[in-house]
C-alpha atoms as a PDB file:
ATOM      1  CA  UNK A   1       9.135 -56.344 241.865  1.00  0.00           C
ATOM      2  CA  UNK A   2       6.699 -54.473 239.179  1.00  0.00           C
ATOM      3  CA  UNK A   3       8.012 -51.295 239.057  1.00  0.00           C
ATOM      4  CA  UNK A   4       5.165 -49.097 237.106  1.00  0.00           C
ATOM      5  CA  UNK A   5       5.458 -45.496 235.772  1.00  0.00           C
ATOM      6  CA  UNK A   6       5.940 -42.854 238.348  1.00  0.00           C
ATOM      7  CA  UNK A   7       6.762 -44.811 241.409  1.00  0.00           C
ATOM      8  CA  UNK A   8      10.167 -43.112 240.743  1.00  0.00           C
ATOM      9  CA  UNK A   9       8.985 -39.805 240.724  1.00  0.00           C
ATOM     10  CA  UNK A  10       6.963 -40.535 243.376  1.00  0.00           C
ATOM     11  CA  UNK A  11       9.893 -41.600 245.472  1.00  0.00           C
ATOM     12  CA  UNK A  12      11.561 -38.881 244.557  1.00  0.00           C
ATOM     13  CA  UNK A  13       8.627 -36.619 246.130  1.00  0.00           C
ATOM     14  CA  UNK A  14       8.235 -38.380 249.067  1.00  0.00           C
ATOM     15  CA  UNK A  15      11.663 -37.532 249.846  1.00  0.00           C
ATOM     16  CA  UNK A  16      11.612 -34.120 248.938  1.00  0.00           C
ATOM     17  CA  UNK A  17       8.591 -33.435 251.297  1.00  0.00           C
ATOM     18  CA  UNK A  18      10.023 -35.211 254.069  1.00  0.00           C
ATOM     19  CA  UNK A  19      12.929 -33.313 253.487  1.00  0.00           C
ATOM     20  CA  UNK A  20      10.923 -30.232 253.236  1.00  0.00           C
ATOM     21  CA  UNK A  21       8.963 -30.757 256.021  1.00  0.00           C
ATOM     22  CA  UNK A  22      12.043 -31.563 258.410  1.00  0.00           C
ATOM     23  CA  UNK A  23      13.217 -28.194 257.351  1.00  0.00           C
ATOM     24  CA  UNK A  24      10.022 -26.543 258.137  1.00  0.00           C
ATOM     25  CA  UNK A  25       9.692 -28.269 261.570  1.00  0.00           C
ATOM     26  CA  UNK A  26      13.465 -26.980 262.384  1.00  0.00           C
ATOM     27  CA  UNK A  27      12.907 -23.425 261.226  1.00  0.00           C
ATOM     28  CA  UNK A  28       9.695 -23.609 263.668  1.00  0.00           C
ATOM     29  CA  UNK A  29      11.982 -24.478 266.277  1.00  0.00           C
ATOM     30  CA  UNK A  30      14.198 -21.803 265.671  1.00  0.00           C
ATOM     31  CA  UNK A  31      11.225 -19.492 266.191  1.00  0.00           C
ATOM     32  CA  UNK A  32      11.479 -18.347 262.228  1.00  0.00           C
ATOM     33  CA  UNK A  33       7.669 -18.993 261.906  1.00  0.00           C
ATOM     34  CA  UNK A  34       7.354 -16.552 258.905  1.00  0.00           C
ATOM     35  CA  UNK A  35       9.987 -18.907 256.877  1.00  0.00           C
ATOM     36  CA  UNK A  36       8.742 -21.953 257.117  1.00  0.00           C
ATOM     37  CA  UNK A  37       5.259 -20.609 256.193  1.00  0.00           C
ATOM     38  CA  UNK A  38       6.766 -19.935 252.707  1.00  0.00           C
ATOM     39  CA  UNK A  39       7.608 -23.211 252.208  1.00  0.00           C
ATOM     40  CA  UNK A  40       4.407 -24.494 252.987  1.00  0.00           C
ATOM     41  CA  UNK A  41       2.852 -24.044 250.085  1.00  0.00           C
ATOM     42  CA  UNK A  42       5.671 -25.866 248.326  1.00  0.00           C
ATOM     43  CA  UNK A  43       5.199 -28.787 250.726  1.00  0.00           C
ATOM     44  CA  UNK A  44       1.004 -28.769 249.503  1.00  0.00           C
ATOM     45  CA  UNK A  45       2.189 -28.683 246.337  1.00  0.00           C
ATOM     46  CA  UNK A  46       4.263 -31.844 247.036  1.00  0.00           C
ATOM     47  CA  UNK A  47       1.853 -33.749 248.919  1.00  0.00           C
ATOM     48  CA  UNK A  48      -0.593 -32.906 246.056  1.00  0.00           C
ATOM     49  CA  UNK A  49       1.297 -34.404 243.687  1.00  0.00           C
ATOM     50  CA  UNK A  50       1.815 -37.473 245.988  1.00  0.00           C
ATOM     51  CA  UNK A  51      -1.593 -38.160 246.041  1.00  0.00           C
ATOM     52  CA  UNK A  52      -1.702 -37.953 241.968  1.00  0.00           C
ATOM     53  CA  UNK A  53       1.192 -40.231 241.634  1.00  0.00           C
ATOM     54  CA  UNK A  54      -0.837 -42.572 244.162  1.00  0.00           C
ATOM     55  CA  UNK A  55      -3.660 -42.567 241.553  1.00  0.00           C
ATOM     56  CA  UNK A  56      -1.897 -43.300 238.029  1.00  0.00           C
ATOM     57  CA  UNK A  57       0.286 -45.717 239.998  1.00  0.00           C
ATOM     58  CA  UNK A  58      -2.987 -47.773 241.307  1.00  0.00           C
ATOM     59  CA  UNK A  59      -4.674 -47.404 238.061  1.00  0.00           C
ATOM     60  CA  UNK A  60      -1.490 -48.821 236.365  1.00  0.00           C
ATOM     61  CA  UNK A  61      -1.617 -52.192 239.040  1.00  0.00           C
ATOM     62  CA  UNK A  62      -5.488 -52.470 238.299  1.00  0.00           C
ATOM     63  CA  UNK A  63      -4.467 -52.567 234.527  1.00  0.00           C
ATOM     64  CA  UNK A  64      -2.056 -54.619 235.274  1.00  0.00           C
ATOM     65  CA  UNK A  65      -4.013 -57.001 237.600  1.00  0.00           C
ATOM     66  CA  UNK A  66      -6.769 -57.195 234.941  1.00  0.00           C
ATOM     67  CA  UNK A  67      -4.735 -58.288 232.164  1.00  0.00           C
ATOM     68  CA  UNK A  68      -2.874 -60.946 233.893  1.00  0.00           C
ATOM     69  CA  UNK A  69      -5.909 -62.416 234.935  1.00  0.00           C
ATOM     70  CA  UNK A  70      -7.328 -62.167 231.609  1.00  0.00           C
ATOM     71  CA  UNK A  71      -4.218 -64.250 230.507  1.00  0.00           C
ATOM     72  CA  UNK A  72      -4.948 -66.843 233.563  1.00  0.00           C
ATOM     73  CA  UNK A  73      -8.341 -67.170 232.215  1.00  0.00           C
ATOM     74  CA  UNK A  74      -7.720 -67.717 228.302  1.00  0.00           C
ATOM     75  CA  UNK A  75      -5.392 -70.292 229.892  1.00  0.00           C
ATOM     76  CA  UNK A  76      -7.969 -71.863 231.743  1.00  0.00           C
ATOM     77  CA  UNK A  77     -10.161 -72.204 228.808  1.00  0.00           C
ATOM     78  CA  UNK A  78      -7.787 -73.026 226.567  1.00  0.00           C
ATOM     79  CA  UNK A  79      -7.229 -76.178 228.743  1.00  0.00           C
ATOM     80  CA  UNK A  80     -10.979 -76.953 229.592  1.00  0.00           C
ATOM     81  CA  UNK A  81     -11.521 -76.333 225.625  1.00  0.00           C
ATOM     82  CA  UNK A  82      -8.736 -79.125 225.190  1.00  0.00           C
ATOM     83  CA  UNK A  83     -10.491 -81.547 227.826  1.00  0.00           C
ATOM     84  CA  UNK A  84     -14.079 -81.148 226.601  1.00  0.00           C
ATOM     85  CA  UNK A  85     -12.968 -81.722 222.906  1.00  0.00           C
ATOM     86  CA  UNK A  86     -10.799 -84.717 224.040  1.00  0.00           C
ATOM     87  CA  UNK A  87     -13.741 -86.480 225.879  1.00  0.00           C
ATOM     88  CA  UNK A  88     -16.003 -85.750 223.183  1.00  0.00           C
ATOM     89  CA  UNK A  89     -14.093 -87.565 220.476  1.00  0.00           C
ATOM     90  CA  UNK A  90     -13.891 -90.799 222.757  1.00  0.00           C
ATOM     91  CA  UNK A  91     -17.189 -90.484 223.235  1.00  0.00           C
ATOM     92  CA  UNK A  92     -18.011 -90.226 219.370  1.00  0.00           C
ATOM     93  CA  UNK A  93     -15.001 -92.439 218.793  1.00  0.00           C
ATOM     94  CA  UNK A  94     -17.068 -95.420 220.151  1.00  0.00           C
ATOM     95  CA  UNK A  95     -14.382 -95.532 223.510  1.00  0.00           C
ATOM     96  CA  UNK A  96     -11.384 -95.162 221.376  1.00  0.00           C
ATOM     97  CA  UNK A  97      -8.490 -93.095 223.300  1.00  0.00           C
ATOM     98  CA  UNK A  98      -8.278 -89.236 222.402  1.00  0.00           C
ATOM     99  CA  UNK A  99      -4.773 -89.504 223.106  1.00  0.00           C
ATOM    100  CA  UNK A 100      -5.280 -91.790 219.175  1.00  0.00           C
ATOM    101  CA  UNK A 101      -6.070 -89.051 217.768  1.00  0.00           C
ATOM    102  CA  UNK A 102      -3.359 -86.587 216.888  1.00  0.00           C
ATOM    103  CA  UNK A 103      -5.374 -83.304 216.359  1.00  0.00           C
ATOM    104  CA  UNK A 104      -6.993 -84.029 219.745  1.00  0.00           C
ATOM    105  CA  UNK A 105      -3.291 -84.832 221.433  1.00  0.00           C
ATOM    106  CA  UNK A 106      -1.524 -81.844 219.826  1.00  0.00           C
ATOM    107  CA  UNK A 107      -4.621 -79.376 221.204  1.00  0.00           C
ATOM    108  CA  UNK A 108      -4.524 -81.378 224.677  1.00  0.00           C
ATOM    109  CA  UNK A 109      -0.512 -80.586 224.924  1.00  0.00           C
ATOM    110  CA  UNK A 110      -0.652 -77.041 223.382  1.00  0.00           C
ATOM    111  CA  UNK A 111      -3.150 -76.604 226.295  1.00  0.00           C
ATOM    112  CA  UNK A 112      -1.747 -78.325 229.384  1.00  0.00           C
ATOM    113  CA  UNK A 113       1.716 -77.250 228.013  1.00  0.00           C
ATOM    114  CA  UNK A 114       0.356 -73.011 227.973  1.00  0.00           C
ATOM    115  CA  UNK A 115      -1.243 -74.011 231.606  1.00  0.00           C
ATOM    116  CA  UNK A 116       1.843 -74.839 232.969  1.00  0.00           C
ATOM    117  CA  UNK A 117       3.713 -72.127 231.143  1.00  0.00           C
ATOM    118  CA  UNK A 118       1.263 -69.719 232.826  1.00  0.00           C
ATOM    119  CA  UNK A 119       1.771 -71.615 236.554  1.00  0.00           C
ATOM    120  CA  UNK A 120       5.593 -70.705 235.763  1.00  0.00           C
ATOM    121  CA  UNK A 121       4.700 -67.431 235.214  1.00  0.00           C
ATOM    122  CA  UNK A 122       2.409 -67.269 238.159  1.00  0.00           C
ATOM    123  CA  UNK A 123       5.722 -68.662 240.400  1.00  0.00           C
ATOM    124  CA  UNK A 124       7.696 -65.175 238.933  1.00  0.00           C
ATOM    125  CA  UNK A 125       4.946 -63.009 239.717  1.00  0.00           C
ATOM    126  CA  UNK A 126       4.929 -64.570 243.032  1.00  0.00           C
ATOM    127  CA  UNK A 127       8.438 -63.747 243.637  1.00  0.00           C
ATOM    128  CA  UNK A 128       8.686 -60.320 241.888  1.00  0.00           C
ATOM    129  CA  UNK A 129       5.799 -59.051 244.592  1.00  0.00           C
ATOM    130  CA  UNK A 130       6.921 -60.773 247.157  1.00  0.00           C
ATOM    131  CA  UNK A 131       3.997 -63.111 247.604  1.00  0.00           C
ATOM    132  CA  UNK A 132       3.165 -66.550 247.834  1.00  0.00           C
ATOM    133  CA  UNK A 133      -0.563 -65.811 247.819  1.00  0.00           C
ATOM    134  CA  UNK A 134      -1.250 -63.348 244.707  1.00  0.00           C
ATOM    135  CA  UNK A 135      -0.820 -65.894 242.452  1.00  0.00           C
ATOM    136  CA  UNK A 136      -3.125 -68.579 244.243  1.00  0.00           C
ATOM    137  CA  UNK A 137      -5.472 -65.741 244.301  1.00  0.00           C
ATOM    138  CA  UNK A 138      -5.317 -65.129 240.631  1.00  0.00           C
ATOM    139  CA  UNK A 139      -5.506 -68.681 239.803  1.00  0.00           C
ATOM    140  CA  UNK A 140      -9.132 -69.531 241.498  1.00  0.00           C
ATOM    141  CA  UNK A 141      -9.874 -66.229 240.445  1.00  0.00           C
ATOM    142  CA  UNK A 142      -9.755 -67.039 237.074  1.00  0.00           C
ATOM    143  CA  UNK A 143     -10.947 -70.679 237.809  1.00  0.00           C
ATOM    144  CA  UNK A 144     -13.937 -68.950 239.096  1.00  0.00           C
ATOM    145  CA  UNK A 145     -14.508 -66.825 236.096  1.00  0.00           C
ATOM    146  CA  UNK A 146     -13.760 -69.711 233.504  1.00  0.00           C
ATOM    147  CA  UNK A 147     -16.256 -71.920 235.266  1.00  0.00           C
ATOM    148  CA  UNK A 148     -19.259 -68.529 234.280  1.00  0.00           C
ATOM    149  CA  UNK A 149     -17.434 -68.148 230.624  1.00  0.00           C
ATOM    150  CA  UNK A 150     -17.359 -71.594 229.677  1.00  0.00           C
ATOM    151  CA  UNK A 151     -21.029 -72.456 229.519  1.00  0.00           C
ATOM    152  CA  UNK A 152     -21.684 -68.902 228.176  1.00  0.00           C
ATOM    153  CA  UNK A 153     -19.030 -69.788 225.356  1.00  0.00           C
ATOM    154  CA  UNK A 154     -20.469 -73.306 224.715  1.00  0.00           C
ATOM    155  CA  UNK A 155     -23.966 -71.854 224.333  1.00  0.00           C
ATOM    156  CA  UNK A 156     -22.695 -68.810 222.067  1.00  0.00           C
ATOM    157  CA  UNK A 157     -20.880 -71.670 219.958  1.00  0.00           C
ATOM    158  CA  UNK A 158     -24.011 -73.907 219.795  1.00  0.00           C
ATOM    159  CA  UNK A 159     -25.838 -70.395 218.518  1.00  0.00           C
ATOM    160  CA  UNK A 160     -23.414 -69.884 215.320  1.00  0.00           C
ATOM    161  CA  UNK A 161     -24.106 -73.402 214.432  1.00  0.00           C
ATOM    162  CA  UNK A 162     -27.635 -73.262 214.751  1.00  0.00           C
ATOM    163  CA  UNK A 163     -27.793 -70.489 212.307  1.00  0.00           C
ATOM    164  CA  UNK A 164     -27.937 -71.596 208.247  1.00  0.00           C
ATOM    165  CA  UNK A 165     -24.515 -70.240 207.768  1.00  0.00           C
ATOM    166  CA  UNK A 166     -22.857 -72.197 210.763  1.00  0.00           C
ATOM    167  CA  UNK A 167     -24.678 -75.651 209.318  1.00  0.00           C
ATOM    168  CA  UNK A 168     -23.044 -74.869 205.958  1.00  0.00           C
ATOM    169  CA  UNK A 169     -19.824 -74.537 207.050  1.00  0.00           C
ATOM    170  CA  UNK A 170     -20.082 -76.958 210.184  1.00  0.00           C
END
């Protein structure tokens, strides 16, 4: 399990204001009302800084969260990239099999070879939060946003070469 930057402290706290507020609740019992009012404001202190601790450790997942599925989608692309170029040099290749042609192999394996890197990852992630569904969910998340980036990316690309630099070098 992920363990991000003050979920230790945090733990830490928790306990303390349990502890504190068992305390309070048996010096109410013992009818020493005036005692456990002092230490109230030392419990509000804890639960306020409970409630931070909630915040940086949820901002820290969302970072977290957004950068792995950044990584699921250069992945995805990375393979689709692969595919498209591999079908378009059969198809200019009058038929002849991509797998022929060794640039076209070597960025086909780099691809599907970082796709199922990234699955294994995905497995470990599973297991570290102690779900079987995050990862699914990150996978046709991404799948979802590389199926919106990839026409967006073929049309930027087709944009470069259309200008008089990108025909010079292209």
């Amino acid at each position: 399990m992920m363990l991000y930057k003050g979920q230790v402290e945090q733990e830490k706290v928790q306990a303390h204001r349990r502890a504190l507020g068992e305390r309070m609740e048996v010096l109410k019992r013992a009818g020493l009302d005036k005692e456990a009012r002092r230490l109230l404001n030392e419990y509000n202190q804890l639960v306020t800084r409970d409630k931070e601790l909630d915040g940086i450790i949820e901002e820290q997942r969302r970072r977290c969260s957004r950068a792995l599925l950044v990584c699921f989608v250069v992945a995805d692309l990375a393979t689709l990239a692969a595919d498209q170029f591999g079908d378009v040099c059969k198809e200019v290749n009058c038929g002849m099999n991509s797998a022929d042609n060794e640039f076209v192999r070597l960025m086909k394996f780099n691809a599907d070879t970082s796709a199922k890197r990234w699955n294994e990852l995905v497995q470990i992630f599973d297991k570290g939060v102690r779900s079987e569904i995050i990862g699914t969910f990150y996978a046709d998340f991404s799948e979802a946003i590389t199926d919106k980036l990839l026409p967006l990316l073929n049309e930027e690309v087709q944009n470069v070469m259309d200008t008089k630099q990108g025909r010079k070098w292209l």
